[in-house]
C-alpha atoms as a PDB file:
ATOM      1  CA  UNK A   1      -6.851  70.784  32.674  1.00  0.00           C
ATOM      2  CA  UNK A   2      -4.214  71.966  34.948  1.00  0.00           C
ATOM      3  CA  UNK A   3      -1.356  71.166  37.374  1.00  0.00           C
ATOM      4  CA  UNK A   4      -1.359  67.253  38.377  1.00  0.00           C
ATOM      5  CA  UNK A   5      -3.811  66.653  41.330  1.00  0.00           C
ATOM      6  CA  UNK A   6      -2.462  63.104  42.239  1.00  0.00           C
ATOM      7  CA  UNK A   7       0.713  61.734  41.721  1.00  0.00           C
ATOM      8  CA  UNK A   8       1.791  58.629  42.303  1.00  0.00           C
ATOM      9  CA  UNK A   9       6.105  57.881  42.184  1.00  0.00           C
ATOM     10  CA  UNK A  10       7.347  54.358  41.963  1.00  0.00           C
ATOM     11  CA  UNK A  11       4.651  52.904  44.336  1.00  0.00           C
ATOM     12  CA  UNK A  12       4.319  49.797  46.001  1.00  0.00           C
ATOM     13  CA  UNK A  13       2.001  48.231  48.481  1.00  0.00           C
ATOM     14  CA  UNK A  14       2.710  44.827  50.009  1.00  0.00           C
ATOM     15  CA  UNK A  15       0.738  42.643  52.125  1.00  0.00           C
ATOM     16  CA  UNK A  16       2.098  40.029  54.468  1.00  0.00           C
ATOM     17  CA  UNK A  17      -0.159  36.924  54.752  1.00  0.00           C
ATOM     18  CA  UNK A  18       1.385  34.623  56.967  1.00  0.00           C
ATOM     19  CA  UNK A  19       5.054  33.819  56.193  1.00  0.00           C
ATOM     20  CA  UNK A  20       3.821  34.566  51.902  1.00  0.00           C
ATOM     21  CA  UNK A  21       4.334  38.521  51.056  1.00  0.00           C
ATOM     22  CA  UNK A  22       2.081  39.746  48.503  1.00  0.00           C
ATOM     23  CA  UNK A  23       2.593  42.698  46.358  1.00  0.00           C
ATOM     24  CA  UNK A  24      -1.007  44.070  45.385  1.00  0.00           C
ATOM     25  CA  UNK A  25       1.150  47.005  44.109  1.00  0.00           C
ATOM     26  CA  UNK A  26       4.157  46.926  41.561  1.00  0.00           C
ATOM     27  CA  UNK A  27       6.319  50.348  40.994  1.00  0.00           C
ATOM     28  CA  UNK A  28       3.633  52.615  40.180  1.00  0.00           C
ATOM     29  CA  UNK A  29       4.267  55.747  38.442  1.00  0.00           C
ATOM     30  CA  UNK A  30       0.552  57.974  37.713  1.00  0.00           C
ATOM     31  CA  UNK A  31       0.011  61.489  37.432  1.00  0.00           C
ATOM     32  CA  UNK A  32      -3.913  62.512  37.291  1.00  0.00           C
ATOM     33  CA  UNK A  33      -4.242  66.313  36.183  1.00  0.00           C
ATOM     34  CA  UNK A  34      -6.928  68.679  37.752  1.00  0.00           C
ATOM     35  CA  UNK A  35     -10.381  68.279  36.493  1.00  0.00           C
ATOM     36  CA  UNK A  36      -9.418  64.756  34.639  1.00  0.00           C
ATOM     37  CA  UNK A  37     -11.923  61.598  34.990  1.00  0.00           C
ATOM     38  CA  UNK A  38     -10.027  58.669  35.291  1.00  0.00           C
ATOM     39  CA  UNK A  39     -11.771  55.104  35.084  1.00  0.00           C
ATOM     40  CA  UNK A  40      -9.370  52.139  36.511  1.00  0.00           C
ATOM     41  CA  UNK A  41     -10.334  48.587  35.634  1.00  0.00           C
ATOM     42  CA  UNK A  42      -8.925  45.734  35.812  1.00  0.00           C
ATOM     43  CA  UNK A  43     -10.077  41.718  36.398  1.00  0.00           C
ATOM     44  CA  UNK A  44     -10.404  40.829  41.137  1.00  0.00           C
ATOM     45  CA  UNK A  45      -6.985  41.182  42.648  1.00  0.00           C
ATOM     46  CA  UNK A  46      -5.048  43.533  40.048  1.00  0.00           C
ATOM     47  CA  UNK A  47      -4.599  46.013  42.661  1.00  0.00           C
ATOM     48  CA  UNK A  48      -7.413  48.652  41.655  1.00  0.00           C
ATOM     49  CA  UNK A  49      -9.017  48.875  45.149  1.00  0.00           C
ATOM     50  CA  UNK A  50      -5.682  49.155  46.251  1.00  0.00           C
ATOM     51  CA  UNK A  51      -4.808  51.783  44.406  1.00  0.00           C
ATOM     52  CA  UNK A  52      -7.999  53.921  45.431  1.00  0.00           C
ATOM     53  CA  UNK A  53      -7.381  53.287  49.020  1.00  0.00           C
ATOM     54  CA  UNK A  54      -3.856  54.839  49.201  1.00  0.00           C
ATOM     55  CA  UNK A  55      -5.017  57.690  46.976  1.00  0.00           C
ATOM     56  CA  UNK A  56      -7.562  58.600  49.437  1.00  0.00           C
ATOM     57  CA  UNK A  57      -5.073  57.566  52.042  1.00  0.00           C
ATOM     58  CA  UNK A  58      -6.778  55.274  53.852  1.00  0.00           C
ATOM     59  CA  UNK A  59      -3.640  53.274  53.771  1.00  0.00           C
ATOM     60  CA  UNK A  60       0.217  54.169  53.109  1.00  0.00           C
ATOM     61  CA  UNK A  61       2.254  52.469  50.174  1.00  0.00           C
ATOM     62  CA  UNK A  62       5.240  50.096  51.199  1.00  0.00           C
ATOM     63  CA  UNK A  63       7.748  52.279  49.109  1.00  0.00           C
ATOM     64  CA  UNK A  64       7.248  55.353  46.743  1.00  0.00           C
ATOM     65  CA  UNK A  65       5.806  58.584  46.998  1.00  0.00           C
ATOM     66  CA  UNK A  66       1.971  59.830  46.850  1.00  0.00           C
ATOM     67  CA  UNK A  67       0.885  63.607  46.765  1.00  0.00           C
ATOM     68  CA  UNK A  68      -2.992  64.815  46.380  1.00  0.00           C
ATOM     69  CA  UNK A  69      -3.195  68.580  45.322  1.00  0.00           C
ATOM     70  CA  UNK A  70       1.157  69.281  46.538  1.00  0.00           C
ATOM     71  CA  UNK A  71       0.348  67.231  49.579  1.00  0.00           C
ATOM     72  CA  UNK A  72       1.704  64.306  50.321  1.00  0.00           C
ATOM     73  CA  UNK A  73       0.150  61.445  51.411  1.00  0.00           C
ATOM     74  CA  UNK A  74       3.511  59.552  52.472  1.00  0.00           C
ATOM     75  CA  UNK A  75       5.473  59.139  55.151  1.00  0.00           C
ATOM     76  CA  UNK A  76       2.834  61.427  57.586  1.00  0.00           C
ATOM     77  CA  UNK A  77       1.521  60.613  60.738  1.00  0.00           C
ATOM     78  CA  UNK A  78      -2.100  59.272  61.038  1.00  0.00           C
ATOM     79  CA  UNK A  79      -3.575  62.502  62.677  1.00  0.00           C
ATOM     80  CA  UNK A  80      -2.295  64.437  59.646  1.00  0.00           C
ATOM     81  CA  UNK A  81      -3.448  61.804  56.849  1.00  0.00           C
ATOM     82  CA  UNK A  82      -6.894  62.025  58.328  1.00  0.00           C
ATOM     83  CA  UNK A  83      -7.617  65.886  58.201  1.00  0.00           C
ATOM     84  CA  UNK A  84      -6.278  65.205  54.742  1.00  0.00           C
ATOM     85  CA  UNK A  85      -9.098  62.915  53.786  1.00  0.00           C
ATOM     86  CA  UNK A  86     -11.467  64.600  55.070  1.00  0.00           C
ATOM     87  CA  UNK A  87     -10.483  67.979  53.623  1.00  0.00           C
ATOM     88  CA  UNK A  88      -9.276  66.861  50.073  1.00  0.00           C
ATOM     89  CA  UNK A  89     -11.296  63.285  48.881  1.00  0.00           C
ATOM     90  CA  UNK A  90     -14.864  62.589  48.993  1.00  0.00           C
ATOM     91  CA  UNK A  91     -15.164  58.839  48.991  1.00  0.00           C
ATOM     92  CA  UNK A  92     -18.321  57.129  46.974  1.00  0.00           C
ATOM     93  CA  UNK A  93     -18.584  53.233  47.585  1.00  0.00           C
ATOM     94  CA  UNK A  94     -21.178  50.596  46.033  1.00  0.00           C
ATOM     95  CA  UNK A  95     -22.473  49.374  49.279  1.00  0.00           C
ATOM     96  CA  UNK A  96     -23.356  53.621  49.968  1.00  0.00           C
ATOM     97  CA  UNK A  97     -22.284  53.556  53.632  1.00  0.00           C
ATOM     98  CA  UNK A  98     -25.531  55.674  55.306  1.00  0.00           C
ATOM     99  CA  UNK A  99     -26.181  55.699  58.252  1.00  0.00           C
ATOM    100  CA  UNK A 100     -29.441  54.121  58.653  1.00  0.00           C
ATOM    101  CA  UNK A 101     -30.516  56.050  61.699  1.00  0.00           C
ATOM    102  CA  UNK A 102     -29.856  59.012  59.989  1.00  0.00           C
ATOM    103  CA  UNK A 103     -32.162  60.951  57.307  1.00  0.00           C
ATOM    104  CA  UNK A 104     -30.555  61.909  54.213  1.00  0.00           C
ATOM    105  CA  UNK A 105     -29.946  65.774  55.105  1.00  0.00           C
ATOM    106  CA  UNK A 106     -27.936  64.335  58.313  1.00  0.00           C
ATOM    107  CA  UNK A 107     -25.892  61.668  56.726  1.00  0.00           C
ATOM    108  CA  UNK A 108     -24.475  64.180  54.027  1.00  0.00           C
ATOM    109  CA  UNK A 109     -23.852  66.879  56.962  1.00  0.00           C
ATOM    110  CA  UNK A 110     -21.954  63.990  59.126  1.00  0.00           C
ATOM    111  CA  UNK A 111     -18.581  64.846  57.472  1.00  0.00           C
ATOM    112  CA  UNK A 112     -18.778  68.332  58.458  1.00  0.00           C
ATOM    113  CA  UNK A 113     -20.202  67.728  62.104  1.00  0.00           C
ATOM    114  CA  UNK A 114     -17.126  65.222  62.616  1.00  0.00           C
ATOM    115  CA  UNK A 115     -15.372  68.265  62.164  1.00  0.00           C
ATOM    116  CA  UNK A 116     -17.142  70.504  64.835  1.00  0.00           C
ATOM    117  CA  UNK A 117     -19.539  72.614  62.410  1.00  0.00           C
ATOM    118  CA  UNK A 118     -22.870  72.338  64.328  1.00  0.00           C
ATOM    119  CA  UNK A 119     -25.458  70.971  62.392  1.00  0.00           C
ATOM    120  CA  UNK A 120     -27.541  74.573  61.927  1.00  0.00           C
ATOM    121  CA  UNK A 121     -24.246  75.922  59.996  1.00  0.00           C
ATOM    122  CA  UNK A 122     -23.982  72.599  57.888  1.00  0.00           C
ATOM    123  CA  UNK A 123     -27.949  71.892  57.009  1.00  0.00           C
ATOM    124  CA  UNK A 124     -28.388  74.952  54.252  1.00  0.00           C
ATOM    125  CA  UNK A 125     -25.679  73.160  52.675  1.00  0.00           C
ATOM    126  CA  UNK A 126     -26.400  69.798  52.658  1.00  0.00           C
ATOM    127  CA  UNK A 127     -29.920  70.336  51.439  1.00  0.00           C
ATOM    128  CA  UNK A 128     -28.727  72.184  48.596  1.00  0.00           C
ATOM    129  CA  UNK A 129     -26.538  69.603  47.843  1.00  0.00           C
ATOM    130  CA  UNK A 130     -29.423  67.344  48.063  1.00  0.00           C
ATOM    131  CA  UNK A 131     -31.533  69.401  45.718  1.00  0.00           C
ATOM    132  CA  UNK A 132     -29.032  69.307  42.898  1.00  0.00           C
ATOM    133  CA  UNK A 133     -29.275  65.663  43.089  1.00  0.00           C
ATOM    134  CA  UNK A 134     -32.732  65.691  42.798  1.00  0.00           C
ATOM    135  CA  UNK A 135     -33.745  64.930  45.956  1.00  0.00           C
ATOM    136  CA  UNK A 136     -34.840  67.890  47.070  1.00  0.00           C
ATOM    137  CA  UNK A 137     -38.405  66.142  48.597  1.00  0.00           C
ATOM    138  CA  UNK A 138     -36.192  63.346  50.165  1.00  0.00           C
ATOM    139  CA  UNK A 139     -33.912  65.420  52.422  1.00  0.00           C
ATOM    140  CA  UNK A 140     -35.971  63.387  55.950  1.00  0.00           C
ATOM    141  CA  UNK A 141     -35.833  60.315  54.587  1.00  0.00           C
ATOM    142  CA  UNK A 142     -34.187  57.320  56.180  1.00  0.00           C
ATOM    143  CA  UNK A 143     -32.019  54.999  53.742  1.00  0.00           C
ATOM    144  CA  UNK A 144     -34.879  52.350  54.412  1.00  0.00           C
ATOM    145  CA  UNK A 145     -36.957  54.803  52.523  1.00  0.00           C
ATOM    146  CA  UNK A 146     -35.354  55.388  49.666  1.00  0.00           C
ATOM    147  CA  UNK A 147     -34.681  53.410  46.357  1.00  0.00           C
ATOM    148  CA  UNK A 148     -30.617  52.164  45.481  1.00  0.00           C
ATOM    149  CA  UNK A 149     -30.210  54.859  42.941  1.00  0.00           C
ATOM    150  CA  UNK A 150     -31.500  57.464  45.738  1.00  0.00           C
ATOM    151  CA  UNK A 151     -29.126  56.209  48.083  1.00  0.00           C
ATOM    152  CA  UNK A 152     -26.178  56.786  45.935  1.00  0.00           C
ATOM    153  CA  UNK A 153     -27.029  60.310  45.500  1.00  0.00           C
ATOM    154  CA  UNK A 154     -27.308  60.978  49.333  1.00  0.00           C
ATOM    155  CA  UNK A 155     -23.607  59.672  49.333  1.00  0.00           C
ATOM    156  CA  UNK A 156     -22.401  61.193  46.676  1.00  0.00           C
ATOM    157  CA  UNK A 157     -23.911  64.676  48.299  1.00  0.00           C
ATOM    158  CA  UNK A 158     -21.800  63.982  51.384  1.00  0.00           C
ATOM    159  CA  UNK A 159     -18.678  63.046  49.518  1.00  0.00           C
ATOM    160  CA  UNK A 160     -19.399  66.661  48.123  1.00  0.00           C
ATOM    161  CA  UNK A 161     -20.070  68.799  51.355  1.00  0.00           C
ATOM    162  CA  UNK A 162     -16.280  68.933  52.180  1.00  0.00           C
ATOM    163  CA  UNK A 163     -15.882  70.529  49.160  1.00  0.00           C
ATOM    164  CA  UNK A 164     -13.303  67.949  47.970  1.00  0.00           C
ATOM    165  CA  UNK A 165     -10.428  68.455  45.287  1.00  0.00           C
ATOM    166  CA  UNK A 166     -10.698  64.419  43.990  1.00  0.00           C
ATOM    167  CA  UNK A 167     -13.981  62.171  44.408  1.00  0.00           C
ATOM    168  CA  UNK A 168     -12.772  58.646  44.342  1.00  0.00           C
ATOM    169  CA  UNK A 169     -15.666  55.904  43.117  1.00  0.00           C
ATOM    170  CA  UNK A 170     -15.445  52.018  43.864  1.00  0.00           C
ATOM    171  CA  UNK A 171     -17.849  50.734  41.799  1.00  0.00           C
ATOM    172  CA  UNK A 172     -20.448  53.180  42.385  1.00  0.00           C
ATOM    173  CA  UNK A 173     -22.841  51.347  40.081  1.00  0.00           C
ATOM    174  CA  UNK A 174     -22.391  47.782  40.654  1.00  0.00           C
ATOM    175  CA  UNK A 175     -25.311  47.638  43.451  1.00  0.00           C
ATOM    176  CA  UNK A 176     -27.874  49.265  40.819  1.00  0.00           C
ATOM    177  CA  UNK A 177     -29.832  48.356  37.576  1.00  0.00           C
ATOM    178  CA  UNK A 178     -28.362  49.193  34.451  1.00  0.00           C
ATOM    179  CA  UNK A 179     -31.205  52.360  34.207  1.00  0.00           C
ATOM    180  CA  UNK A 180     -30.266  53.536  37.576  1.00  0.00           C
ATOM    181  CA  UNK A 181     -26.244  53.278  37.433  1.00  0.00           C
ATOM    182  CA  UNK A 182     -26.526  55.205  33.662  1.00  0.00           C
ATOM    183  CA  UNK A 183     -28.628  57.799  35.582  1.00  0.00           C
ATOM    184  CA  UNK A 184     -26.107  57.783  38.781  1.00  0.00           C
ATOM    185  CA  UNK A 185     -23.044  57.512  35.683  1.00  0.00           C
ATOM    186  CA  UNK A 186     -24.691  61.332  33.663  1.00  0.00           C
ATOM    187  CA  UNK A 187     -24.613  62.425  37.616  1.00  0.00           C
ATOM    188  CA  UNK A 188     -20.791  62.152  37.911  1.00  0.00           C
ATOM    189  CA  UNK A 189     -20.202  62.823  33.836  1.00  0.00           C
ATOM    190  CA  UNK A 190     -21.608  66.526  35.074  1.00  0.00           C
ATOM    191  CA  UNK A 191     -19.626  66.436  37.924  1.00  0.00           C
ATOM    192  CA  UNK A 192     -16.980  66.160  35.773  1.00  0.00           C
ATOM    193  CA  UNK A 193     -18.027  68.845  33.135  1.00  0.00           C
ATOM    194  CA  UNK A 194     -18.180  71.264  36.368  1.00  0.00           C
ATOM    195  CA  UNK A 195     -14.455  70.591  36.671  1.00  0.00           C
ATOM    196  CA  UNK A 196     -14.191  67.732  39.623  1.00  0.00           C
ATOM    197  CA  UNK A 197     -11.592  65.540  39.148  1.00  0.00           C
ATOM    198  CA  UNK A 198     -12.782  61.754  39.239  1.00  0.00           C
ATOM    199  CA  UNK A 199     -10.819  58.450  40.121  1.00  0.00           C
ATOM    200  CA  UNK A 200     -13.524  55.723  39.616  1.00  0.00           C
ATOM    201  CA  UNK A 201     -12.974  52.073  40.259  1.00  0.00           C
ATOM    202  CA  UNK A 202     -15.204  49.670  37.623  1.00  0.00           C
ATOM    203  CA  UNK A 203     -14.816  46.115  36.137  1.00  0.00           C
ATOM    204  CA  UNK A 204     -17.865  47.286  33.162  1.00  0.00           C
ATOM    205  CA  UNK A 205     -16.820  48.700  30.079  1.00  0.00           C
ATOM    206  CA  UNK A 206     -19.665  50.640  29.744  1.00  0.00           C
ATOM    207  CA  UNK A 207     -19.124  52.288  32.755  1.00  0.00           C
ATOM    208  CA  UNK A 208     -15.505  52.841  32.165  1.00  0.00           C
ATOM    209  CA  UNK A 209     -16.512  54.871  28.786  1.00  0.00           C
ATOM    210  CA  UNK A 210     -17.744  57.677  30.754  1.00  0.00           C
ATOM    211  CA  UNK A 211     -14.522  58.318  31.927  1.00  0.00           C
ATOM    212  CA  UNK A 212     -12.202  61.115  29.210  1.00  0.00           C
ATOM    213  CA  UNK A 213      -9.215  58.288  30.554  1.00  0.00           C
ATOM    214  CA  UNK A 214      -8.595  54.556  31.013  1.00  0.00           C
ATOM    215  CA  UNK A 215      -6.260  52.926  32.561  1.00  0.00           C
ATOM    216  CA  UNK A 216      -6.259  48.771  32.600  1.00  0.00           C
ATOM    217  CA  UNK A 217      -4.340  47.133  35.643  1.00  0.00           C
ATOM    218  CA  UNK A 218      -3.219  43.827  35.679  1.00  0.00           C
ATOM    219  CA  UNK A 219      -1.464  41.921  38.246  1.00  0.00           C
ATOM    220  CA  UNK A 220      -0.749  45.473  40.033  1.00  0.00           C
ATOM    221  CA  UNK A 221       0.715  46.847  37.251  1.00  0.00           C
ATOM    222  CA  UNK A 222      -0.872  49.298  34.561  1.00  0.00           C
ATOM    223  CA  UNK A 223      -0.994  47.386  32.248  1.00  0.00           C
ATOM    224  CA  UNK A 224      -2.864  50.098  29.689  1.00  0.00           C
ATOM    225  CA  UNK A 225      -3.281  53.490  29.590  1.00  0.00           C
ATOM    226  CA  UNK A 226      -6.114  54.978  27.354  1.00  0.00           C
ATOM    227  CA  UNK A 227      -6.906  58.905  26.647  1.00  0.00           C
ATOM    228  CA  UNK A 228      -9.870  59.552  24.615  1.00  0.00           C
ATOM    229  CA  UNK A 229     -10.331  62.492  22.681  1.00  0.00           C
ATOM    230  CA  UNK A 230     -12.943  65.025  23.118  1.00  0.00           C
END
């Protein structure tokens, strides 16, 4: 493993609700090295959601610093966070967000056509992408057509196509069977052996396990921090 690919420097992330402030986010200090898989649990409401959202800067911290790959996340304008997103994370969720008008083939190309790249430049891609998740017969499917453990692999093919330097996970299993999320689970475990660096978001142990690193939040804090050997 090499240089660190997120960093995170005394970060925190309040909320207003009402006249109450609420700190989802306590002084954070996390450094994530290149080609590490990280699993973050923690009970509802310790701040792990929070935490993936500002590493994939879909939102900014309240204080402290964030950088993904040198860049940082902080303290830019919205324009500049976005072509960072797109260029650097590929975002997996448990709910899969497809399109459902779209086949497979088109909603793994969409983060590249939201770009510009016409579809004809994209498509040898995506497919490919598609084949190495086994779905190589599926690539004209609709979501409607295809099972919950074929779904996630059409989105985790389009959090690929960008060619992103961190995949962040929130609870990529927890809309499967136990079968299907251990199948979806040796899908990002050779991810990882192919040098991807992984943030994933679980509340299973099991799941967790995968991961080469734990880390436990409670009430926004990190409350453990766990590195397995190999």
């Amino acid at each position: 493993m090499g240089h660190a690919m997120i960093e995170l420097k005394a970060v925190t992330r309040t909320y207003t609700h009402g006249t109450k402030e609420i700190k989802a986010l306590h002084d954070i200090t996390l450094s994530v090295k290149a080609g590490e898989f990280l699993s973050v649990m923690g009970p509802s409401g310790s701040g792990k959601s929070t935490l993936l959202n500002l590493i994939g800067g879909l939102d900014q911290p309240s204080s402290g610093k964030i950088f993904i790959d040198n860049r940082p996340l902080h303290g830019i304008s919205d324009d500049e966070l976005t072509l960072i997103r797109r260029r650097k994370v590929g975002f997996i969720f448990q709910f899969f967000n497809l399109l459902p008008i779209l086949t497979a083939v088109e909603n793994v190309s969409l983060p590249l056509l939201l770009e510009g790249t016409s579809f004809a430049q994209i498509r040898p891609k995506a497919v490919a992408l598609l084949e190495k998740m086994g779905l190589g017969e599926r690539v004209e499917h609709r979501p409607e057509q295809l099972s919950g453990g074929e779904m996630q692999r059409v989105a985790i093919a389009r959090a690929l196509v960008t060619s992103p330097v961190v995949l962040l996970a929130d609870e990529p299993t927890g809309n499967l069977d136990s079968q299907t999320g251990a199948e979806i689970m040796a899908l990002f475990d050779r991810l990882h052996q192919q040098g991807n660096t992984i943030v994933l978001v679980t509340h299973e142990h099991d799941i967790a396990e995968y991961a080469n690193r734990i880390i436990h939040f409670k009430d926004g804090k990190v409350a453990g921090d766990e590195r397995k050997k190999n």
